[in-house]
C-alpha atoms as a PDB file:
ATOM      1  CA  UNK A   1      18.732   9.293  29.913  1.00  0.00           C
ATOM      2  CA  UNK A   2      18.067   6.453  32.002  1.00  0.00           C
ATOM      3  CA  UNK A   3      17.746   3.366  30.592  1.00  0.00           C
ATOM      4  CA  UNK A   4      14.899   1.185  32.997  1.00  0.00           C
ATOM      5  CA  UNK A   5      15.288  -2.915  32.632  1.00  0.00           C
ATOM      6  CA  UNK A   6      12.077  -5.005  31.563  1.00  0.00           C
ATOM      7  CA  UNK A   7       9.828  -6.021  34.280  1.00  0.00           C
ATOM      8  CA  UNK A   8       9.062  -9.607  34.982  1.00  0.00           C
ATOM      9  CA  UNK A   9       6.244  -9.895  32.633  1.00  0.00           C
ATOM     10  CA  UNK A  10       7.455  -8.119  30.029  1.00  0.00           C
ATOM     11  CA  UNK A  11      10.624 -10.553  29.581  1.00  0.00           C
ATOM     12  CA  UNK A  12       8.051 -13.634  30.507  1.00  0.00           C
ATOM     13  CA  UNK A  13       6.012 -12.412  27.133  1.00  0.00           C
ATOM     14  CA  UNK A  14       9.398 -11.301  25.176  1.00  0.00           C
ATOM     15  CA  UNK A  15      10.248 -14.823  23.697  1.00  0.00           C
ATOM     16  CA  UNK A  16       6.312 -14.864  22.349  1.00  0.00           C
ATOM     17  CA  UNK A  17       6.529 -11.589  20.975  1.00  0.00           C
ATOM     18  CA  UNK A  18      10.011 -12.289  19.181  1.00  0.00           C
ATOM     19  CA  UNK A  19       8.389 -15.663  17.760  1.00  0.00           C
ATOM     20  CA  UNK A  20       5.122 -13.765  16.630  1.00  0.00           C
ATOM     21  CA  UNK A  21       3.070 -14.214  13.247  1.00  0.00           C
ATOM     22  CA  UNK A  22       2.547 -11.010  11.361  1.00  0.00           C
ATOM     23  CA  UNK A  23      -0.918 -11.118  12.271  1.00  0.00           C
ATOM     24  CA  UNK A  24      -0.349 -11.516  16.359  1.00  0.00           C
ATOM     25  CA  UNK A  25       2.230  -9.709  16.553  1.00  0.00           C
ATOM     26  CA  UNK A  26       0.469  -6.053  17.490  1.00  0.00           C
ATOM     27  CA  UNK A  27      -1.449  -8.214  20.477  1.00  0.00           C
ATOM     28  CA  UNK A  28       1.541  -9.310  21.482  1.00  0.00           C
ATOM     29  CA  UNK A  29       3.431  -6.144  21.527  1.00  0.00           C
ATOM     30  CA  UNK A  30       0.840  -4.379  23.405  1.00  0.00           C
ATOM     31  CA  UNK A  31       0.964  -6.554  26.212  1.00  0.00           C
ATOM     32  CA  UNK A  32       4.524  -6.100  26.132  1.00  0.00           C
ATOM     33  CA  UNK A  33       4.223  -2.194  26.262  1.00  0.00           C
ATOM     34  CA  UNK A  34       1.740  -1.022  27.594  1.00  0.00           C
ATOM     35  CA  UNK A  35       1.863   2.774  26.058  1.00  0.00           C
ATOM     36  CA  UNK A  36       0.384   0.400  22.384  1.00  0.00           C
ATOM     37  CA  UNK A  37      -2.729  -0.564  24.803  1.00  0.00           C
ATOM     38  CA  UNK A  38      -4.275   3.302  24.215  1.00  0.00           C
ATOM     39  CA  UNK A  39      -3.157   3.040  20.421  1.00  0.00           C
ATOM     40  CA  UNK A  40      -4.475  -0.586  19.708  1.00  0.00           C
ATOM     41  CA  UNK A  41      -7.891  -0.805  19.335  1.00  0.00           C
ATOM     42  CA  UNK A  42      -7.950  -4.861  19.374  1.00  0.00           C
ATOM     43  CA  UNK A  43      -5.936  -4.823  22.758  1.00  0.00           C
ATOM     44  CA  UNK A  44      -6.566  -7.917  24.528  1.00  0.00           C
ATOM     45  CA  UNK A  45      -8.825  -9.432  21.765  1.00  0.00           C
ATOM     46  CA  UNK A  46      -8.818 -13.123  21.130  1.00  0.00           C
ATOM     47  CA  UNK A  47      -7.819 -14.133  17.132  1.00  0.00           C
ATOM     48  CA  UNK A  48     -10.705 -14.686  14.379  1.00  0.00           C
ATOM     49  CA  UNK A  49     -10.649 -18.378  13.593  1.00  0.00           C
ATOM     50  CA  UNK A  50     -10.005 -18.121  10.186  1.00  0.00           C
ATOM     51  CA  UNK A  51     -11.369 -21.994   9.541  1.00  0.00           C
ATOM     52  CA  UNK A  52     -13.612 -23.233   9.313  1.00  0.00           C
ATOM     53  CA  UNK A  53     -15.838 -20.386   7.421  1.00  0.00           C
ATOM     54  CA  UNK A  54     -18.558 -19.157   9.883  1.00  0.00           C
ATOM     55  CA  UNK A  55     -22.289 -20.459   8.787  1.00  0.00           C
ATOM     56  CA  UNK A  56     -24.295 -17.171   7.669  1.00  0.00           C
ATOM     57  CA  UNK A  57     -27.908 -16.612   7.175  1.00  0.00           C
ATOM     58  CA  UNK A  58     -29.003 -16.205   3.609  1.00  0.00           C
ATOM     59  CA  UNK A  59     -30.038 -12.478   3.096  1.00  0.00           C
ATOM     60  CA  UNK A  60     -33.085 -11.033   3.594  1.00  0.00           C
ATOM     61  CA  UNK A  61     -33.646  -7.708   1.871  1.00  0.00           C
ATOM     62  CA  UNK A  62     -30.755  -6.194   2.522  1.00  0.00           C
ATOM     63  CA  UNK A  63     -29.110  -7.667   5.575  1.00  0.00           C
ATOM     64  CA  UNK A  64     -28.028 -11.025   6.873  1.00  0.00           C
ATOM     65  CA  UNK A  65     -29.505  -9.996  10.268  1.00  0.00           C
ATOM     66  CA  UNK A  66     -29.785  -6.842  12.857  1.00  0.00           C
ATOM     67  CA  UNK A  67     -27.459  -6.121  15.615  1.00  0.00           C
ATOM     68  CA  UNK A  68     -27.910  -3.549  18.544  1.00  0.00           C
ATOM     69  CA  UNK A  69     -25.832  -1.609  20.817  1.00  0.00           C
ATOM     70  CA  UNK A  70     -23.402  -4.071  22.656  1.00  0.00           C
ATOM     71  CA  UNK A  71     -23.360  -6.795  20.322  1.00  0.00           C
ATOM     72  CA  UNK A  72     -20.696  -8.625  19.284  1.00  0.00           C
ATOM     73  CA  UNK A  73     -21.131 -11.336  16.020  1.00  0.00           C
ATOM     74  CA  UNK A  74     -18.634 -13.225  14.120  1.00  0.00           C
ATOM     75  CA  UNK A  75     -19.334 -14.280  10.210  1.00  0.00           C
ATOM     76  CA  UNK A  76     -18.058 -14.366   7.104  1.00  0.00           C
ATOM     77  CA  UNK A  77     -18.354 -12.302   3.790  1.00  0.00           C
ATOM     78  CA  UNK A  78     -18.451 -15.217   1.477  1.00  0.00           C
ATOM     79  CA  UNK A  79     -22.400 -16.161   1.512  1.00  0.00           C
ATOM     80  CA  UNK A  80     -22.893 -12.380   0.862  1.00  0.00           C
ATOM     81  CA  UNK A  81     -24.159 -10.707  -2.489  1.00  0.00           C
ATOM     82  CA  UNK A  82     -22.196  -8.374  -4.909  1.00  0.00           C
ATOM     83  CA  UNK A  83     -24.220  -5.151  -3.757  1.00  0.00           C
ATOM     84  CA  UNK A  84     -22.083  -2.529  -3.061  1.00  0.00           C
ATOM     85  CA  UNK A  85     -18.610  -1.246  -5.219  1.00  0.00           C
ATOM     86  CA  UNK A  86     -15.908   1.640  -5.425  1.00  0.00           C
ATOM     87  CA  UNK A  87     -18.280   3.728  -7.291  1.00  0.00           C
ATOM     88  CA  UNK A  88     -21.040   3.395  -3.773  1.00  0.00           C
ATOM     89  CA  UNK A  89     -18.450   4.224  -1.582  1.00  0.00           C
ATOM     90  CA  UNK A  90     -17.072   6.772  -3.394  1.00  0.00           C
ATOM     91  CA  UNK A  91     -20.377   8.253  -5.044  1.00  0.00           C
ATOM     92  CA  UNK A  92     -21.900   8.168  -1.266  1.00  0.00           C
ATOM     93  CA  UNK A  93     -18.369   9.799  -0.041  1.00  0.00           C
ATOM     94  CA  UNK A  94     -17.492   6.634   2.408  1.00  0.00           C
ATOM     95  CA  UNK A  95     -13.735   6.610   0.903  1.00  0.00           C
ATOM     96  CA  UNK A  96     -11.687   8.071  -2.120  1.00  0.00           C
ATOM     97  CA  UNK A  97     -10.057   4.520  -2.358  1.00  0.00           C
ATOM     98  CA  UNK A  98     -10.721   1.889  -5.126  1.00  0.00           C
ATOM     99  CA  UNK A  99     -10.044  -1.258  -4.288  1.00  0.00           C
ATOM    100  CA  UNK A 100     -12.036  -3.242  -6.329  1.00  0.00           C
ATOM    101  CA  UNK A 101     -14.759  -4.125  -3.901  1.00  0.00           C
ATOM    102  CA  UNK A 102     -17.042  -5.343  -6.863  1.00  0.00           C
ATOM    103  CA  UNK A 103     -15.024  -8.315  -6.707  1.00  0.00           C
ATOM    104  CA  UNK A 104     -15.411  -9.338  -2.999  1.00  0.00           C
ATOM    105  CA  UNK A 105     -19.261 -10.070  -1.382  1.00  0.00           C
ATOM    106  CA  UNK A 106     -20.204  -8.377   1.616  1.00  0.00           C
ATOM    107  CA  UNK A 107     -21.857  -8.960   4.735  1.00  0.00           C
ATOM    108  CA  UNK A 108     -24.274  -6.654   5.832  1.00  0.00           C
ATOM    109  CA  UNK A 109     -26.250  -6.102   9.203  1.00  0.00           C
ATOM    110  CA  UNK A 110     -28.936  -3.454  10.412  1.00  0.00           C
ATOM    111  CA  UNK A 111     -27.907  -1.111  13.215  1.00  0.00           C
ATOM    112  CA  UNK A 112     -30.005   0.917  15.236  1.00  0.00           C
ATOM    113  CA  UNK A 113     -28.798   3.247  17.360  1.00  0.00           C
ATOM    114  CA  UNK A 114     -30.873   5.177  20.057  1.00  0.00           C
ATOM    115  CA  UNK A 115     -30.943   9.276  19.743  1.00  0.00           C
ATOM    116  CA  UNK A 116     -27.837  11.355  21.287  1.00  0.00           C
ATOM    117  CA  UNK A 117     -25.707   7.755  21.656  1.00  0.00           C
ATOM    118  CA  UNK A 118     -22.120   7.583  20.035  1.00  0.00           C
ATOM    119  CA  UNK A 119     -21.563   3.975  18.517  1.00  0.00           C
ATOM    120  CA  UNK A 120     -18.215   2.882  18.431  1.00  0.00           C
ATOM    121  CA  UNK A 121     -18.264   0.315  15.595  1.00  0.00           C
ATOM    122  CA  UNK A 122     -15.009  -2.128  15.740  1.00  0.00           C
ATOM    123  CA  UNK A 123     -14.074  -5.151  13.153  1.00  0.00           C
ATOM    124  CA  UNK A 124     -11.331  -7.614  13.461  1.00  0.00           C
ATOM    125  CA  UNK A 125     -10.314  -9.576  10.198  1.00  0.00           C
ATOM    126  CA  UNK A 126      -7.537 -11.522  10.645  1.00  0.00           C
ATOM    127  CA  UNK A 127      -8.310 -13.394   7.752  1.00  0.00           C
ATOM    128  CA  UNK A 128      -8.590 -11.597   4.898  1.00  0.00           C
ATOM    129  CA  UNK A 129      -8.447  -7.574   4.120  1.00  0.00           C
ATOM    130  CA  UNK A 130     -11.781  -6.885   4.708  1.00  0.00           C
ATOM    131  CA  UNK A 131     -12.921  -3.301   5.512  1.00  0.00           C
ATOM    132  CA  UNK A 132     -15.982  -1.974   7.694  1.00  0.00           C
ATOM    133  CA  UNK A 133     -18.466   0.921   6.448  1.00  0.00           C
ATOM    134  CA  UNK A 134     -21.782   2.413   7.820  1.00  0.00           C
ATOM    135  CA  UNK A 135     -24.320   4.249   5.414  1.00  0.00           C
ATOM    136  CA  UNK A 136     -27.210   5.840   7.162  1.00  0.00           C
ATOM    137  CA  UNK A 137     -30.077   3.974   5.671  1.00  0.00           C
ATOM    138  CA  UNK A 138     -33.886   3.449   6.728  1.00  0.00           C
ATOM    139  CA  UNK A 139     -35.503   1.106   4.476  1.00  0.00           C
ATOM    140  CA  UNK A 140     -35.994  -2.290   5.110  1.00  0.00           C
ATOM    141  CA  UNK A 141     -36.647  -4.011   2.018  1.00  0.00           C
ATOM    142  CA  UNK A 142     -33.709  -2.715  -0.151  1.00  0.00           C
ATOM    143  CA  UNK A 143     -30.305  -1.744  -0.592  1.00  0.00           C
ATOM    144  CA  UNK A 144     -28.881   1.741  -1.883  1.00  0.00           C
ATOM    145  CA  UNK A 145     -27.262   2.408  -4.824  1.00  0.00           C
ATOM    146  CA  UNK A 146     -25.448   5.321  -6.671  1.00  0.00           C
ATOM    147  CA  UNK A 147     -28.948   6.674  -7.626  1.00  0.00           C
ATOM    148  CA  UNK A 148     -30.039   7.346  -4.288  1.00  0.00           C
ATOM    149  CA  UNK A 149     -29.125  10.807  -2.404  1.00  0.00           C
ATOM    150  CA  UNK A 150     -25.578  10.658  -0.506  1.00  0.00           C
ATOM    151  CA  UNK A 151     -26.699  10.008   3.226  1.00  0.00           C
ATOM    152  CA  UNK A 152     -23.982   9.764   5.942  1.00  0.00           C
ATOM    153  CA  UNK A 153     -21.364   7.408   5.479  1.00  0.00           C
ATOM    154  CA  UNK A 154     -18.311   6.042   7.241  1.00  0.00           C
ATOM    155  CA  UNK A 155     -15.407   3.701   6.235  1.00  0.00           C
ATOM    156  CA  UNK A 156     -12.461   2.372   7.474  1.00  0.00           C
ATOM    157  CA  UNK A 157      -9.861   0.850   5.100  1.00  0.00           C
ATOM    158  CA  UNK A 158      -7.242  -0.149   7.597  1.00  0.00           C
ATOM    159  CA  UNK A 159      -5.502  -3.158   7.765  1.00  0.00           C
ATOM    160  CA  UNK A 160      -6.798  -6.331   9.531  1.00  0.00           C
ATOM    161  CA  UNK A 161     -10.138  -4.313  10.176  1.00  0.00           C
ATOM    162  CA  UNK A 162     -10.656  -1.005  11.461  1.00  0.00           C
ATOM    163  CA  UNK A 163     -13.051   1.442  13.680  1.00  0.00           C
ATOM    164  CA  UNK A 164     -15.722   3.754  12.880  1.00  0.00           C
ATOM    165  CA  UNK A 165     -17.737   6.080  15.095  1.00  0.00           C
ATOM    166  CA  UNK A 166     -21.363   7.036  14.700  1.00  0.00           C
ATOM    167  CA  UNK A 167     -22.726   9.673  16.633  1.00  0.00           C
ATOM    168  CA  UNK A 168     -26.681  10.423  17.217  1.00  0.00           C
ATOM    169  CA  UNK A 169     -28.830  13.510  18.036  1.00  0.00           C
ATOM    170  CA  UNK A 170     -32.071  13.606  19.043  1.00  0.00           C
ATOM    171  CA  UNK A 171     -33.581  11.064  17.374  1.00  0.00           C
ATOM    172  CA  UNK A 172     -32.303   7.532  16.432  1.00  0.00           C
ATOM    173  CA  UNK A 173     -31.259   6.411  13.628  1.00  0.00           C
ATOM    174  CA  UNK A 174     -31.012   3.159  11.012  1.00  0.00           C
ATOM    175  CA  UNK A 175     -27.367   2.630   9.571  1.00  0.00           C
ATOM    176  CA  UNK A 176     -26.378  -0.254   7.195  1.00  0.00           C
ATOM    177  CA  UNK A 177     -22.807  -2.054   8.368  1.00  0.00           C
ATOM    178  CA  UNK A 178     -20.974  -3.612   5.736  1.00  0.00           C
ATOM    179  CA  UNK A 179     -18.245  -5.672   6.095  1.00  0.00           C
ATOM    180  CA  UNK A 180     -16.932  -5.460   2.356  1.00  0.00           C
ATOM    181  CA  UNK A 181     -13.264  -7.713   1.053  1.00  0.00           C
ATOM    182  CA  UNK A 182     -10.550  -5.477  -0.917  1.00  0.00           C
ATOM    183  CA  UNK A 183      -9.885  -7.261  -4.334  1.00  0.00           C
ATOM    184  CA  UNK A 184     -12.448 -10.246  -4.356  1.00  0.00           C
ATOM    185  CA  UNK A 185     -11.049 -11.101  -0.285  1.00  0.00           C
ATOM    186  CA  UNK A 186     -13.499 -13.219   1.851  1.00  0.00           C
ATOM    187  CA  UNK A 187     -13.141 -14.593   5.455  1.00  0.00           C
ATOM    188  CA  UNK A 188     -14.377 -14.747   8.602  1.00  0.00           C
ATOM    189  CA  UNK A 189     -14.300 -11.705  10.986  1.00  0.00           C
ATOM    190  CA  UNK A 190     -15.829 -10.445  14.357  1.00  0.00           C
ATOM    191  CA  UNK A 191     -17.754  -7.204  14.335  1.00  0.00           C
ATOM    192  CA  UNK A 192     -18.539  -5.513  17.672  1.00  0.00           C
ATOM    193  CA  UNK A 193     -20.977  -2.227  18.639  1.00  0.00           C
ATOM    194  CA  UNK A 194     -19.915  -0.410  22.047  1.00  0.00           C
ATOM    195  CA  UNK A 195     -22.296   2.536  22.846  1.00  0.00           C
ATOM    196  CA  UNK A 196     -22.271   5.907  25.205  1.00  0.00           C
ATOM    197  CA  UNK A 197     -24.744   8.554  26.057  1.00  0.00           C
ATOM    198  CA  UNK A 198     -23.200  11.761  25.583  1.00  0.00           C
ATOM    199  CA  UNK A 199     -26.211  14.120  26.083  1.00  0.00           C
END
């Protein structure tokens, strides 16, 4: 096995990525190695100000606002309401996990998505543990609950955000995201929409 010596940038980046916070330290280490780039989703992403809290609208309905293919918003949880709880996601089949979302307010945004496009729904939280979902939803004027019928739902529970894909066909379609805080956990975050035509 040959071992192959740093090149220039990599040992120019080394003493940052040896000097790293917990929360940089998987940006640093992908510019560092470039094999993370394909892994790391947030590759080349610039840090969530975590202060001061980022200004929201009040809601209306059920969403602080609508965002469209492309988009890319930062905001913050905290001016949220208390809509949505373990027994949603795990009633509407979004995630087996509890972890105590009753606790935490979310933010919530309308997203439509043209027919046969596949949305690639990304959010960075490197303030708090806040988790991303999308729950097909049409109406306008109010939110689900347990009582409605299960509809298509996504969730990703990772650490300092996640990814979730939505895929259309034929026609297009209204999904609720919601940015939701494990364990009562609010702070700002950025949420961005990258879309494809695949038919």
């Amino acid at each position: 096995m040959t071992v192959r010596p740093l090149a220039l940038p990599a040992l120019v980046a080394l003493p940052s990525l040896l000097a790293c916070s917990a929360v940089d330290c998987g940006r640093a280490a992908n510019k560092v190695v470039p094999s993370v780039r394909e892994l790391d989703p947030e590759y080349n992403t610039e840090p969530v100000d975590c202060e001061p809290e980022v200004k929201m609208a009040a809601p209306r309905g059920c969403t602080q606002g609508t965002i469209t293919c492309g988009d890319e918003v930062e905001g913050s949880n905290a001016p949220g309401r208390f809509k949505f709880d373990d027994d949603f996601y795990q009633h509407m089949q979004c995630t087996p996990e509890r972890n105590h979302y009753d606790e935490a307010p979310e933010a919530v945004y309308r997203l439509r998505i043209p027919a046969d496009v596949m949305a690639t729904v990304t959010l960075i939280s490197d303030c708090a543990e806040l988790d991303v979902a999308s729950y097909r939803w049409e109406e306008d004027d109010r939110c689900p609950n347990v009582k409605h019928p299960r509809a298509q739902c996504e969730m990703d529970t990772s650490d300092r955000g996640g990814t979730i894909t939505i895929s259309t066909v034929n026609v297009p379609e209204n999904h609720l995201l919601i940015v939701d805080g494990q364990k009562g956990e609010t702070g700002n975050f950025r949420l961005k929409v990258d879309c494809r035509t695949y038919r």
